[in-house]
Protein backbone atom coordinates (compact mmCIF):
# COMPACT_ATOMS: atom_id res chain seq x y z
CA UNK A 1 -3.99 -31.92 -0.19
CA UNK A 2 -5.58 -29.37 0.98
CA UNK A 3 -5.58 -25.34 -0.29
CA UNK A 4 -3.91 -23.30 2.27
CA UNK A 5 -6.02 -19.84 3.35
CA UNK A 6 -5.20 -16.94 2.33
CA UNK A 7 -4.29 -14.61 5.36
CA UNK A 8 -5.47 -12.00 2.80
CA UNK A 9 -9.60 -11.31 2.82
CA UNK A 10 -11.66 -8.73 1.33
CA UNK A 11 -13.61 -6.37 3.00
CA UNK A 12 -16.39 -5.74 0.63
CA UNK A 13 -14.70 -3.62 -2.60
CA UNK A 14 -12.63 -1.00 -0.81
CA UNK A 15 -10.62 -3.09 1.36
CA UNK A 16 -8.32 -6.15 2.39
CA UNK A 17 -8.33 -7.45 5.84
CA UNK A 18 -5.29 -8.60 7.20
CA UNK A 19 -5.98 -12.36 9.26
CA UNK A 20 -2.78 -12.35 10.67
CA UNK A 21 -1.47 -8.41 11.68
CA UNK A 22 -5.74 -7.43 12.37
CA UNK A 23 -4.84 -4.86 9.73
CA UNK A 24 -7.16 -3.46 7.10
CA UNK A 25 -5.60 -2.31 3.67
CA UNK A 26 -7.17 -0.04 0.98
CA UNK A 27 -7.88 -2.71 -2.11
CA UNK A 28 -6.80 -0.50 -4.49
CA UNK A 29 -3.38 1.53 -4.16
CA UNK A 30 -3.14 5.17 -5.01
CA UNK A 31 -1.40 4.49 -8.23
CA UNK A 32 -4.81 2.05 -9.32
CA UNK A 33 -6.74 4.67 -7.78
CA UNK A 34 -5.53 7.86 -9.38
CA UNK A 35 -3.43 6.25 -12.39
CA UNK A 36 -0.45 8.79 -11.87
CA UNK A 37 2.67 9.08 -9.15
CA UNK A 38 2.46 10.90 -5.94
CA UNK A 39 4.69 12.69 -3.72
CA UNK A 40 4.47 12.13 0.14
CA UNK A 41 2.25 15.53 1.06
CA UNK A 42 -0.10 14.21 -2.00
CA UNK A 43 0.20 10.34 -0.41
CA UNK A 44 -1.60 12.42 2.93
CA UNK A 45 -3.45 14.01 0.89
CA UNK A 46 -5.05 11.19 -1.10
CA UNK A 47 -5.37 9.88 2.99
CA UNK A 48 -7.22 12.90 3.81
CA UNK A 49 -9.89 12.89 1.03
CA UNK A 50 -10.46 8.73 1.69
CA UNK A 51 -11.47 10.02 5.64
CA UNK A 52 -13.38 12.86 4.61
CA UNK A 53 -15.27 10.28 1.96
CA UNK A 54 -15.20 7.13 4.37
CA UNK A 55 -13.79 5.43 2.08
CA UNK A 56 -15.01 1.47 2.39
CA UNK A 57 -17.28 2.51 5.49
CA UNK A 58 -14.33 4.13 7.63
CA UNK A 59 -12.42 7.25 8.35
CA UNK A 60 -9.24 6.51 9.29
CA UNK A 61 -7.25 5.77 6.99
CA UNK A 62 -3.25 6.67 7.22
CA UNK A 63 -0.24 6.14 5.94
CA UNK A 64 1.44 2.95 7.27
CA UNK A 65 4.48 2.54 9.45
CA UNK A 66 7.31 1.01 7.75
CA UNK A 67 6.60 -2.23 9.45
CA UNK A 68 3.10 -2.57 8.61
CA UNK A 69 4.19 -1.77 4.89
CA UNK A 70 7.05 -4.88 5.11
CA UNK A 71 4.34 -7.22 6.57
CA UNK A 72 2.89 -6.76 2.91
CA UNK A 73 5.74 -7.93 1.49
CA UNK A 74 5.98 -11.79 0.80
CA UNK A 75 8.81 -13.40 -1.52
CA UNK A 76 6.94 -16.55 -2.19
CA UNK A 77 3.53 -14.45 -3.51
CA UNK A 78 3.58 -12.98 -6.87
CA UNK A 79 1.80 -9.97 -8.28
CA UNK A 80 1.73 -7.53 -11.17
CA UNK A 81 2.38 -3.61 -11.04
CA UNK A 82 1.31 -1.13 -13.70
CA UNK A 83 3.85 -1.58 -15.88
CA UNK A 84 3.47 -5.59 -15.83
CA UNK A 85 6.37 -5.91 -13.33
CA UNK A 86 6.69 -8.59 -10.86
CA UNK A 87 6.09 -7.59 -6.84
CA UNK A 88 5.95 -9.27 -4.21
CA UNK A 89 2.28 -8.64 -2.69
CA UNK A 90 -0.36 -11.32 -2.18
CA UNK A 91 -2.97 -11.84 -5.15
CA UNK A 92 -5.86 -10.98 -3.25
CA UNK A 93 -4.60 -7.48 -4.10
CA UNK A 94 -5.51 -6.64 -7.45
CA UNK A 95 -2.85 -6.35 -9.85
CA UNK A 96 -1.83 -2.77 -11.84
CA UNK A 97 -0.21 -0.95 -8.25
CA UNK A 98 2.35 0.40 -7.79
CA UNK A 99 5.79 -1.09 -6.98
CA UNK A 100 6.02 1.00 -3.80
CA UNK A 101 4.61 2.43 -0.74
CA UNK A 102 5.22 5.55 1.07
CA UNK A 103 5.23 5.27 4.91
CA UNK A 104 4.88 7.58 7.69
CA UNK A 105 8.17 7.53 8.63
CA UNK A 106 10.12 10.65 8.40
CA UNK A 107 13.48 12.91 8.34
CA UNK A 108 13.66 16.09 7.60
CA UNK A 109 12.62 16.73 3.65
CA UNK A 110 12.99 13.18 3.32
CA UNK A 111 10.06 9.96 3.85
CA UNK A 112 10.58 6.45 3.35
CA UNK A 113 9.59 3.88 1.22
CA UNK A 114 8.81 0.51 0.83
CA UNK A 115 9.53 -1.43 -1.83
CA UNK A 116 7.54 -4.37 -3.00
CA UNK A 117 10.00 -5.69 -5.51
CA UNK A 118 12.50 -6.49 -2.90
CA UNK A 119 11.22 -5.72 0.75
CA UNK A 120 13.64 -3.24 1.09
CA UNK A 121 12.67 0.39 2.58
CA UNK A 122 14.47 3.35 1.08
CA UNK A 123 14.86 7.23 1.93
CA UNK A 124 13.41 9.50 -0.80
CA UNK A 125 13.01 13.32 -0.81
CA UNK A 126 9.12 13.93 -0.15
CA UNK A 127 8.46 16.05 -3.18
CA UNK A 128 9.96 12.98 -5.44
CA UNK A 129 7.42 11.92 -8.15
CA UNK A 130 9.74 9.71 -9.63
CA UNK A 131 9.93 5.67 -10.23
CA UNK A 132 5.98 5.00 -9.09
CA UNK A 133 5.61 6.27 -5.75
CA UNK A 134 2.14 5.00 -4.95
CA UNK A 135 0.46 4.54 -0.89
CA UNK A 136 -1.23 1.74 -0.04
CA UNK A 137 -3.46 3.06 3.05
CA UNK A 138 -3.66 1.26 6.33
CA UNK A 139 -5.89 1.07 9.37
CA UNK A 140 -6.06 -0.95 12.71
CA UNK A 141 -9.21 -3.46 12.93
């Protein structure tokens, strides 16, 4: 029988192309990246420095809607996060992220987030450092 393809490849180091949604993801999370938690404005932040450093050969990079950030999530693929926790993200991402991602959606003081655990996207205050709010970054093409 044959292997079936991953709809997952990488672009070079920096990045993961998406076969199926022609998006490109940032290999590494901000959580792998940095090691520590981030609030939303530091999520836009970390967004902001990957631009100004074309970061994999690009510069723009952004925070993803909350329906790119559920097209990550897969129940049938299983991956590791920092703390050795199951998530539900394809293994052509390296293990050690975080279990989240913030999006760009917004109310008020609050942002949401994606969770890779369950696939479920949740309201958090955007100065929250808690649990292990990580961004995975997105672009189109």
């Amino acid at each position: 029988m044959p292997l079936k393809k991953s709809r997952f490849l990488k672009d070079g180091e920096h990045a993961i192309y998406d076969s199926i949604s022609s998006l490109t993801w940032t290999a590494q999370d901000s959580r792998l990246a940095n090691g520590k938690e981030l609030s939303w404005d530091e999520a836009n932040a970390w967004a902001k420095t990957l631009n100004e450093d074309s970061h994999g050969g690009h510069s723009d990079w952004r925070l993803p809607s909350v329906e790119e950030a559920l097209s990550l999530f897969d129940p049938e693929k299983l991956n590791k996060d920092f703390k050795g926790g199951d998530i539900h993200l394809d293994a052509t991402f390296p293990p050690g992220a975080g279990n989240c991602t913030w999006t760009s959606s917004e109310r008020g003081e609050e942002a949401q987030i994606v969770f890779f655990l369950n696939g479920c996207p949740y309201w958090y205050k955007k100065i929250d450092q808690t649990i292990s709010h990580a961004v995975r970054l997105v672009r189109r093409g």
